[in-house]
PDB file of N, CA and C in Angstrom:
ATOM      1  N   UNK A   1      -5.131   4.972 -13.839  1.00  0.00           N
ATOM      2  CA  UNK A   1      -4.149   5.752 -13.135  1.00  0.00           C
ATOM      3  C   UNK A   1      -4.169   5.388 -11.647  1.00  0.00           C
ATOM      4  N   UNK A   2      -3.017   5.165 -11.028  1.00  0.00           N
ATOM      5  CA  UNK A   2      -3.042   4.898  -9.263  1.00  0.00           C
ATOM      6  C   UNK A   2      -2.345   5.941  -9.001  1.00  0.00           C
ATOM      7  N   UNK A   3      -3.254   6.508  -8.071  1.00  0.00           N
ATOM      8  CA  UNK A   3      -3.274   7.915  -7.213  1.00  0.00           C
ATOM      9  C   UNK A   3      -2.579   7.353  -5.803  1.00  0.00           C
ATOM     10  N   UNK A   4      -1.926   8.394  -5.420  1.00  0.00           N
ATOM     11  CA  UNK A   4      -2.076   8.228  -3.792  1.00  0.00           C
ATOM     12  C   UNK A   4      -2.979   7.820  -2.600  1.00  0.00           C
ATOM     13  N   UNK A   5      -4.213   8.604  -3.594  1.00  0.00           N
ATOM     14  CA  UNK A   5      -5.758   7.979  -2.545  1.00  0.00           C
ATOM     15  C   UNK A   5      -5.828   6.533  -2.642  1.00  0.00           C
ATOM     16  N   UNK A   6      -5.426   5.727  -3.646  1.00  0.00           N
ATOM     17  CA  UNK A   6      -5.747   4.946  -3.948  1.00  0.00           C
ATOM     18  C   UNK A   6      -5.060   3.788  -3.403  1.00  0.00           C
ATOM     19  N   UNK A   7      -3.562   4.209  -2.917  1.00  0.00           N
ATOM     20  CA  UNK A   7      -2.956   3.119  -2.284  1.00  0.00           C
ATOM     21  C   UNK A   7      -3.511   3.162  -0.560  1.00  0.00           C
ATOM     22  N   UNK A   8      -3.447   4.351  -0.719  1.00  0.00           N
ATOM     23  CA  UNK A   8      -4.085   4.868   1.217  1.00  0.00           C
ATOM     24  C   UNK A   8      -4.978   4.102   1.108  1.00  0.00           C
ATOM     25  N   UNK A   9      -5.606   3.856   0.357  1.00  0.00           N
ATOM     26  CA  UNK A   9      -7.123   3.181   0.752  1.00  0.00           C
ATOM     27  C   UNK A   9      -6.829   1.730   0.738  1.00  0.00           C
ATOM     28  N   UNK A  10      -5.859   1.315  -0.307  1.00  0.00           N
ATOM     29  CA  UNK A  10      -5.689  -0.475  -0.269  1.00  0.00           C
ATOM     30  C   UNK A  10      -5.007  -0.567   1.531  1.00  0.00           C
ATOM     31  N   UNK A  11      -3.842   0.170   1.626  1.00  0.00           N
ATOM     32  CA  UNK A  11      -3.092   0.174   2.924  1.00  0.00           C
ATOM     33  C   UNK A  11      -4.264  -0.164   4.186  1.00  0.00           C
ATOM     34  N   UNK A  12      -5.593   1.023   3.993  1.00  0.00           N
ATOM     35  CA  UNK A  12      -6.030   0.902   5.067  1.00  0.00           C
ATOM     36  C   UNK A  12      -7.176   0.021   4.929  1.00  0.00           C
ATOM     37  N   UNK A  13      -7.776  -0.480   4.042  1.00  0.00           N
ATOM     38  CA  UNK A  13      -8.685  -1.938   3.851  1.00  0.00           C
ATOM     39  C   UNK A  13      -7.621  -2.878   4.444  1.00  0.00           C
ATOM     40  N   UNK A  14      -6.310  -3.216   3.559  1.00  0.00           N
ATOM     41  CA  UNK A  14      -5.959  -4.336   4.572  1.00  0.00           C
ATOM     42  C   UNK A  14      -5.754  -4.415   5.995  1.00  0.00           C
ATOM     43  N   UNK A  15      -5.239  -3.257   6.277  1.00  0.00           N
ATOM     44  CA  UNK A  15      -5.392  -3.331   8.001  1.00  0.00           C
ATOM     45  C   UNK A  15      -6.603  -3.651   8.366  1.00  0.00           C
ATOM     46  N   UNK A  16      -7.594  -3.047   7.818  1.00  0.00           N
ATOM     47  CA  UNK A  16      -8.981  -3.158   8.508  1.00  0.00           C
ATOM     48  C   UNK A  16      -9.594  -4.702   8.074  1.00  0.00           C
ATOM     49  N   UNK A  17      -8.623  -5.123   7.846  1.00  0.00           N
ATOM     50  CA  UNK A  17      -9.323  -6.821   7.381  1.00  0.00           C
ATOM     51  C   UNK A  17     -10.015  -6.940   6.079  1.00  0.00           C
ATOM     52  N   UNK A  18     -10.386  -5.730   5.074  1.00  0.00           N
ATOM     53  CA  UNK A  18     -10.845  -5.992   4.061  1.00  0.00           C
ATOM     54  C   UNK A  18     -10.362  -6.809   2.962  1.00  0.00           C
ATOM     55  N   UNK A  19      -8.452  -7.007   2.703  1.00  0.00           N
ATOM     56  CA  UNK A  19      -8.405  -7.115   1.823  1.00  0.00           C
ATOM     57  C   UNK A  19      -7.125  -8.634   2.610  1.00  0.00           C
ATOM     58  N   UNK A  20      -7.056  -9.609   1.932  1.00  0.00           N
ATOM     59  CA  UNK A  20      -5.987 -10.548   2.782  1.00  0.00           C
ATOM     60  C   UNK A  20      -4.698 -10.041   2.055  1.00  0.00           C
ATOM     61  N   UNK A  21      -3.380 -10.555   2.486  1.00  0.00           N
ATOM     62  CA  UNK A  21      -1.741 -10.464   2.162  1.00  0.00           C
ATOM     63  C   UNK A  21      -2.104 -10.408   1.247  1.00  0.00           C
ATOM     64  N   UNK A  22      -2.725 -11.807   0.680  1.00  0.00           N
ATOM     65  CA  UNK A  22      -2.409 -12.294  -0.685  1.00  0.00           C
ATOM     66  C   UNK A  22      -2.966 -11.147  -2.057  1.00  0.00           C
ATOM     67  N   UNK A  23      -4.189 -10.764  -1.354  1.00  0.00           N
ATOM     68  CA  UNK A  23      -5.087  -9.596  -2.475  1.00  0.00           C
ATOM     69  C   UNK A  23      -4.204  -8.652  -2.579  1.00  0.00           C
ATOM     70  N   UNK A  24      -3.652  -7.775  -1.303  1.00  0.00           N
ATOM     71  CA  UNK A  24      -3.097  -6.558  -1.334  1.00  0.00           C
ATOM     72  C   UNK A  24      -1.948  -6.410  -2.077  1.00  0.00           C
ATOM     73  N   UNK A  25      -0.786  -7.741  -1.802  1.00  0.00           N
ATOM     74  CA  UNK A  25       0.355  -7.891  -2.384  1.00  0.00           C
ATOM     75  C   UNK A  25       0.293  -7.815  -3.914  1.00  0.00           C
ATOM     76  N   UNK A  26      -0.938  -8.493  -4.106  1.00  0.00           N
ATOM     77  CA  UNK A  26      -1.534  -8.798  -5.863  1.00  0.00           C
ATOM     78  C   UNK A  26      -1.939  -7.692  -5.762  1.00  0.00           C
ATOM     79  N   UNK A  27      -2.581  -6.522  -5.448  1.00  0.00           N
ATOM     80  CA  UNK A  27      -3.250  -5.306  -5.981  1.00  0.00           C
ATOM     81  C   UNK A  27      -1.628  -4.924  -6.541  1.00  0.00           C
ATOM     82  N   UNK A  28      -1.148  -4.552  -5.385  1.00  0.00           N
ATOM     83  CA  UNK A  28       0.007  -3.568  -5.432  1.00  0.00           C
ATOM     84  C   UNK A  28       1.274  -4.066  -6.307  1.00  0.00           C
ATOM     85  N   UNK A  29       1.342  -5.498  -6.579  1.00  0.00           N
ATOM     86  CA  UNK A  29       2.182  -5.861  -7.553  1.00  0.00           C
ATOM     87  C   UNK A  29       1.106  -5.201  -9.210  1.00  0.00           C
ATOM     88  N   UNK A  30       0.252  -5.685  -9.282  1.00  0.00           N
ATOM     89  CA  UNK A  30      -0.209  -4.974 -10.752  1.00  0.00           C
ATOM     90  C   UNK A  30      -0.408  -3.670 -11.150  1.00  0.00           C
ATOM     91  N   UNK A  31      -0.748  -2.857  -9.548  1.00  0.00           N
ATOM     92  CA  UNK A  31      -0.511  -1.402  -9.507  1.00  0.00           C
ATOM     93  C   UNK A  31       0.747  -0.725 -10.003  1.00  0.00           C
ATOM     94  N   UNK A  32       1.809  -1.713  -9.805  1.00  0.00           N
ATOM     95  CA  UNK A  32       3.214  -0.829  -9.798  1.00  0.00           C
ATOM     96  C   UNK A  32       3.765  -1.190 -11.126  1.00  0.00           C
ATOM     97  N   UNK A  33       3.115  -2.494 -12.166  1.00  0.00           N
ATOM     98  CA  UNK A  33       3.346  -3.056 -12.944  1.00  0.00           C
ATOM     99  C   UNK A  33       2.587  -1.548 -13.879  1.00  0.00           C
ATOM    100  N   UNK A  34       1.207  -1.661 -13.825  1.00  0.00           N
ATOM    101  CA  UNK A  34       0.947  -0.507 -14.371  1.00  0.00           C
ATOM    102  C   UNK A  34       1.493   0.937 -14.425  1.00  0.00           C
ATOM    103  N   UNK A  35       1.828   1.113 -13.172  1.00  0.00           N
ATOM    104  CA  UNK A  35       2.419   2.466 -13.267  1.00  0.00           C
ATOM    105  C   UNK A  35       3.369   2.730 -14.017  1.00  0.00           C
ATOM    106  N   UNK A  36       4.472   1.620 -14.113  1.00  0.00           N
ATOM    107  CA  UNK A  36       5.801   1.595 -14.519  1.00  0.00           C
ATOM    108  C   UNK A  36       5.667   1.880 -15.793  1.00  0.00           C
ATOM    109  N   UNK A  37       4.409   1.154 -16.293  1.00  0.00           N
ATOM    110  CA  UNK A  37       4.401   0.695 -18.285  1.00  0.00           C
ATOM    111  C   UNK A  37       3.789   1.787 -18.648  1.00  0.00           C
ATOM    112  N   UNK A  38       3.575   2.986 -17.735  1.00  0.00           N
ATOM    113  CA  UNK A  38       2.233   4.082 -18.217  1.00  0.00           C
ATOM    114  C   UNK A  38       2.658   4.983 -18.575  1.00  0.00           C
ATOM    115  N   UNK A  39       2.744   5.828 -20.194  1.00  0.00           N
ATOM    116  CA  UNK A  39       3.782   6.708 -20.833  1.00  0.00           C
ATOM    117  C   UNK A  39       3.411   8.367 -20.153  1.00  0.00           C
ATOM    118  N   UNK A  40       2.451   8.381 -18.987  1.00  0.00           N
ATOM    119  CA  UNK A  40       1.949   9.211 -18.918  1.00  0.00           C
ATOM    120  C   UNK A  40       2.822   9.278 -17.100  1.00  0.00           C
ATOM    121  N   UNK A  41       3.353  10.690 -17.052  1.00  0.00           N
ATOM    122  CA  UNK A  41       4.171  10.962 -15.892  1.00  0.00           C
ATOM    123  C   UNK A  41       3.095  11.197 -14.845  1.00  0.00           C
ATOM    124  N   UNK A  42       3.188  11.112 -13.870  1.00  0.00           N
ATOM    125  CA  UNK A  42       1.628  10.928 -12.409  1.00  0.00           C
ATOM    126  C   UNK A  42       2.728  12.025 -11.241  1.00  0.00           C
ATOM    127  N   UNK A  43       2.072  12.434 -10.578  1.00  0.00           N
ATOM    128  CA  UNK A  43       2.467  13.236  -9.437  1.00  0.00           C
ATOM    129  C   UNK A  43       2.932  12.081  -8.484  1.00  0.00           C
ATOM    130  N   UNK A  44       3.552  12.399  -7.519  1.00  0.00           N
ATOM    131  CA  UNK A  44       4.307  11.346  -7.093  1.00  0.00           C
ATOM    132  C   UNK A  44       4.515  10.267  -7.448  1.00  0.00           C
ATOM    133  N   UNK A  45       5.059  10.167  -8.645  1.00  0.00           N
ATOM    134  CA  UNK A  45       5.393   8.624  -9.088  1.00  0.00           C
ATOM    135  C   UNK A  45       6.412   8.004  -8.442  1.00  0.00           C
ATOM    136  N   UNK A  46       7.590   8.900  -8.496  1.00  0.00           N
ATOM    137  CA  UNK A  46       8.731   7.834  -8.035  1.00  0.00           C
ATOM    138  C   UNK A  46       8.445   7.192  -6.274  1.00  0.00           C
ATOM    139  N   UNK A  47       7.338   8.167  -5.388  1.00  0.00           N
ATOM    140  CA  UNK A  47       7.289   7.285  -4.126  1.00  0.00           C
ATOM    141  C   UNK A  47       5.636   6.246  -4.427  1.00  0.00           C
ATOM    142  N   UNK A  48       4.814   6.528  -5.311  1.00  0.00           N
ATOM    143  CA  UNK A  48       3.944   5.417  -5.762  1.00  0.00           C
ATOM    144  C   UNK A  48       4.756   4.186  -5.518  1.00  0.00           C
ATOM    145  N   UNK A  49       5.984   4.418  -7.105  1.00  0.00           N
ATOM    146  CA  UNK A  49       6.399   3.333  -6.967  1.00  0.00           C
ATOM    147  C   UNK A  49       7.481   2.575  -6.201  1.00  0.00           C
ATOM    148  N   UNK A  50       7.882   3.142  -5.482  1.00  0.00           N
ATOM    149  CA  UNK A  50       8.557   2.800  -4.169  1.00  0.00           C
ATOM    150  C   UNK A  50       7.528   2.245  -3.462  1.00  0.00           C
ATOM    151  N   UNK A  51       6.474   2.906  -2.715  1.00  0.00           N
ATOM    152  CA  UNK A  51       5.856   2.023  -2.088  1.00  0.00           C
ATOM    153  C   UNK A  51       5.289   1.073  -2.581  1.00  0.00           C
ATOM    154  N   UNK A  52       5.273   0.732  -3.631  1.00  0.00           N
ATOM    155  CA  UNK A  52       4.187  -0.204  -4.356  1.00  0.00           C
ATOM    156  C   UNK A  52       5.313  -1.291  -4.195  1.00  0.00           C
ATOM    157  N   UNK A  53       6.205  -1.042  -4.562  1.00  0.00           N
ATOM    158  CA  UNK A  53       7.456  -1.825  -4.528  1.00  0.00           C
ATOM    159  C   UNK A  53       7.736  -2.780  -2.982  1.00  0.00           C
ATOM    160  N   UNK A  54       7.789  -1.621  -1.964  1.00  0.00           N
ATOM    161  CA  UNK A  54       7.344  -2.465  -0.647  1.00  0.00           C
ATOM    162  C   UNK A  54       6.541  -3.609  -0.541  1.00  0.00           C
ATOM    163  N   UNK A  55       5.321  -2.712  -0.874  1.00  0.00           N
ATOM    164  CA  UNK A  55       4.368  -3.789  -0.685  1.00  0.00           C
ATOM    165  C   UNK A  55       4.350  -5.108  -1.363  1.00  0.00           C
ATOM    166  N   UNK A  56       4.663  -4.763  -2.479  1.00  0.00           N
ATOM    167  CA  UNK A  56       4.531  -6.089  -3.381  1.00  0.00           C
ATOM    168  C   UNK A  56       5.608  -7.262  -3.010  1.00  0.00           C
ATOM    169  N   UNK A  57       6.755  -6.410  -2.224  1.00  0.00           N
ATOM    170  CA  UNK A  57       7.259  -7.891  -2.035  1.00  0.00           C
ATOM    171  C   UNK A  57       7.377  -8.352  -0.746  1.00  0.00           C
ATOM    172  N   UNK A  58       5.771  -7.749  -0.173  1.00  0.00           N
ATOM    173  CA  UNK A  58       5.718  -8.362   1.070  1.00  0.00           C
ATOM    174  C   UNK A  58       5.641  -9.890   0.939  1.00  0.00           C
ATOM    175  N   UNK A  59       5.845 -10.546   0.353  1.00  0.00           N
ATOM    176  CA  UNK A  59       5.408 -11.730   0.104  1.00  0.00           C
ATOM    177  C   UNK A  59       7.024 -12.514   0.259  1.00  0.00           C
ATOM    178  N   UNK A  60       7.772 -11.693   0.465  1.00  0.00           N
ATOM    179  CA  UNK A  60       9.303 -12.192  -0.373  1.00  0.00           C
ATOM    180  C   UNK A  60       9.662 -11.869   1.147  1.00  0.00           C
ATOM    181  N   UNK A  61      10.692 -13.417   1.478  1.00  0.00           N
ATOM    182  CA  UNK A  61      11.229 -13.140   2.902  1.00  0.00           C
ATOM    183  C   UNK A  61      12.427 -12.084   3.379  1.00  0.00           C
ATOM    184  N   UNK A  62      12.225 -11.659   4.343  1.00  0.00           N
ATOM    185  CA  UNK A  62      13.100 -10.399   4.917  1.00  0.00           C
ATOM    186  C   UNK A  62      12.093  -9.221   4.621  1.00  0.00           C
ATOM    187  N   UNK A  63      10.958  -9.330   3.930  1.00  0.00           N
ATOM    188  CA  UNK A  63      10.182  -8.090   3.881  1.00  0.00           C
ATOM    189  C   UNK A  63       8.419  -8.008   4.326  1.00  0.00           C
ATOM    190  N   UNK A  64       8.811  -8.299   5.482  1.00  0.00           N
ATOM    191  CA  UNK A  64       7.156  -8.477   5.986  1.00  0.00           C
ATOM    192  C   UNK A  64       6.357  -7.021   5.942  1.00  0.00           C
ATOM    193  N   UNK A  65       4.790  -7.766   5.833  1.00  0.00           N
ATOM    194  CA  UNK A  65       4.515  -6.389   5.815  1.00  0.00           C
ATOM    195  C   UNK A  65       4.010  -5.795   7.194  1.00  0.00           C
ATOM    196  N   UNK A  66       4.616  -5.237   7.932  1.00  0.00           N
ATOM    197  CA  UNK A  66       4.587  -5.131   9.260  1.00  0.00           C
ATOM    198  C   UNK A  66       4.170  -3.915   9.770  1.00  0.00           C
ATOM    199  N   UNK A  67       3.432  -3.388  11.125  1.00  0.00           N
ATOM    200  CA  UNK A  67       2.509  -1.965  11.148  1.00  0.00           C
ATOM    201  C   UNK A  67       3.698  -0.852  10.890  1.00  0.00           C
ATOM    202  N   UNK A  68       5.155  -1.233  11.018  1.00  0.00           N
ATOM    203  CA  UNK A  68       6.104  -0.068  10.940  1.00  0.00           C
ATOM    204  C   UNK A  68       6.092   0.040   9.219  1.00  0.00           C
ATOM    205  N   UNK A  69       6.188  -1.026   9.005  1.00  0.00           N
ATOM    206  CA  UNK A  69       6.415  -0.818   7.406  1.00  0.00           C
ATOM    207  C   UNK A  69       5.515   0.112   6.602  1.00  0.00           C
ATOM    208  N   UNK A  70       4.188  -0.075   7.131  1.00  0.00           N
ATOM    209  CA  UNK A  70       2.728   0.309   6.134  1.00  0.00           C
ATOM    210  C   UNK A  70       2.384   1.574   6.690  1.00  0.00           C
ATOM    211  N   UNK A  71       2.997   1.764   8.560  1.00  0.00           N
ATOM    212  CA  UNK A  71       2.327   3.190   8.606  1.00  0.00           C
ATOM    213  C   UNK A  71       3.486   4.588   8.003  1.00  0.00           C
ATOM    214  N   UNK A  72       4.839   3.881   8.275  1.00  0.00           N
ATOM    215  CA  UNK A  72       5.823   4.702   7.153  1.00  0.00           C
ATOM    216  C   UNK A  72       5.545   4.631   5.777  1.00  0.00           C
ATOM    217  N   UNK A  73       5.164   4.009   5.198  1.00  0.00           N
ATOM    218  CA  UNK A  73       4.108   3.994   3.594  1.00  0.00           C
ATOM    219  C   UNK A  73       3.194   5.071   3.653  1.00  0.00           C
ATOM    220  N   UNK A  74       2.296   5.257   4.645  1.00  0.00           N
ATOM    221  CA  UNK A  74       1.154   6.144   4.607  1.00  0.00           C
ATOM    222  C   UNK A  74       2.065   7.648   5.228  1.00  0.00           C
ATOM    223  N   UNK A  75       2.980   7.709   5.921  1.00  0.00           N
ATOM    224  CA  UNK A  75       3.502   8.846   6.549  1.00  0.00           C
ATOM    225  C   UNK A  75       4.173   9.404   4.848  1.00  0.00           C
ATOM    226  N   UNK A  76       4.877   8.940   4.058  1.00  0.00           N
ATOM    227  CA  UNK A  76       4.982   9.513   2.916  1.00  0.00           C
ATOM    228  C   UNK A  76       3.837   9.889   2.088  1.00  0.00           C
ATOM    229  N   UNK A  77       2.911   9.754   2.115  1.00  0.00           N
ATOM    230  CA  UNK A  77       2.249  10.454   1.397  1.00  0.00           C
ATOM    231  C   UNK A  77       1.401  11.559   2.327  1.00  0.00           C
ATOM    232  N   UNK A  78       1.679  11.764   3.666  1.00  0.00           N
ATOM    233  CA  UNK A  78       0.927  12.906   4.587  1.00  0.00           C
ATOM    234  C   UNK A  78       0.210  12.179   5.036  1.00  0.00           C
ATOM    235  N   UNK A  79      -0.267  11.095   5.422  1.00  0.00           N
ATOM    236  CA  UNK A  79      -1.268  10.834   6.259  1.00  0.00           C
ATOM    237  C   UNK A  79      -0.853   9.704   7.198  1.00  0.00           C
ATOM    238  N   UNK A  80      -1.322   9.896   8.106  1.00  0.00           N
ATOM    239  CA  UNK A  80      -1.080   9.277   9.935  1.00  0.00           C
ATOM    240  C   UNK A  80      -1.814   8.213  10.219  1.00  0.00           C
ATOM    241  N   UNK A  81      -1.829   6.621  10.749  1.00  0.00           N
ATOM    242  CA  UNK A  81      -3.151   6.017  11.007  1.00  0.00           C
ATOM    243  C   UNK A  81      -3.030   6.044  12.282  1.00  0.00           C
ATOM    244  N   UNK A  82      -4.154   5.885  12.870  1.00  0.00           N
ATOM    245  CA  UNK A  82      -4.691   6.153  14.023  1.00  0.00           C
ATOM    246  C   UNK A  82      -5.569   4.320  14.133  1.00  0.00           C
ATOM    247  N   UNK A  83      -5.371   3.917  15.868  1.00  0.00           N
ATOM    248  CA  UNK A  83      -5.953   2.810  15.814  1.00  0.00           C
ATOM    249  C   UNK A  83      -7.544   2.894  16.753  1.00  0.00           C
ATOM    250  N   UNK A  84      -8.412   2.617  16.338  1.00  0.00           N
ATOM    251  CA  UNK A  84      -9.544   2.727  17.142  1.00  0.00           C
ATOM    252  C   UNK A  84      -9.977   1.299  17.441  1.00  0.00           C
ATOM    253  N   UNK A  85     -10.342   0.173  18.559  1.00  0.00           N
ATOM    254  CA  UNK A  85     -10.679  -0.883  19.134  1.00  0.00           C
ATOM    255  C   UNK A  85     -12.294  -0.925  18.930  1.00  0.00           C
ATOM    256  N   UNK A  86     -12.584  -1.972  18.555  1.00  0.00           N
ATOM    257  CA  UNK A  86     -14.106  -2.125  18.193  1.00  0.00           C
ATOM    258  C   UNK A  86     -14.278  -3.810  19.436  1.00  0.00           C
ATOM    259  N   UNK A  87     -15.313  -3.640  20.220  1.00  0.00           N
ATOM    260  CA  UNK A  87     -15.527  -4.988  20.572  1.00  0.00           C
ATOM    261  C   UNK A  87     -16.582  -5.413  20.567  1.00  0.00           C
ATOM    262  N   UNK A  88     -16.679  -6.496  20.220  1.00  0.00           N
ATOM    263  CA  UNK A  88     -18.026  -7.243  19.853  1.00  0.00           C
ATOM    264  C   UNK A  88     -18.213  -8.599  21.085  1.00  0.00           C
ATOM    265  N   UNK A  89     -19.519  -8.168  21.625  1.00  0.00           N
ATOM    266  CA  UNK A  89     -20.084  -9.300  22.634  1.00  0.00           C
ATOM    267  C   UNK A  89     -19.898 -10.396  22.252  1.00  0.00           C
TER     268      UNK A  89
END
């Protein structure tokens, strides 16, 4: 099952460098592949799969995945990102 927590968390690994285009786009393309085929109705499905939908075709030109794009992704489901600067000597 893909939860809401669950995309918040891919959203904010890739910002944070955890996850590259290529992983996230691939999470969120098989995420939305699953959701779609799953006979079982999920609480916010139809914006799951909207955003999943975004994301996945960040890969596809005219749809970058850009900080407006991903932090309006996270503003639909209630949550805000905030940027904190880390510097290393």
């Amino acid at each position: 099952m893909i939860t809401r927590a669950d995309v918040i968390d891919h959203i904010l690994a890739y910002l944070n460098g955890s996850l590259t285009e290529d992983e996230f786009i691939a999470w969120a393309e098989a995420a939305f592949i699953q959701l779609s085929e799953s006979e079982t109705d999920q609480p916010d499905e139809e914006t799951l799969l909207d955003v999943l939908g975004s994301i996945g075709a960040g890969d596809s030109p005219g749809f970058s995945l850009t900080w407006s794009v991903l932090s309006d992704c996270l503003k639909r489901f209630g949550a805000v990102v905030r940027v904190e600067l880390e510097t290393h000597p």
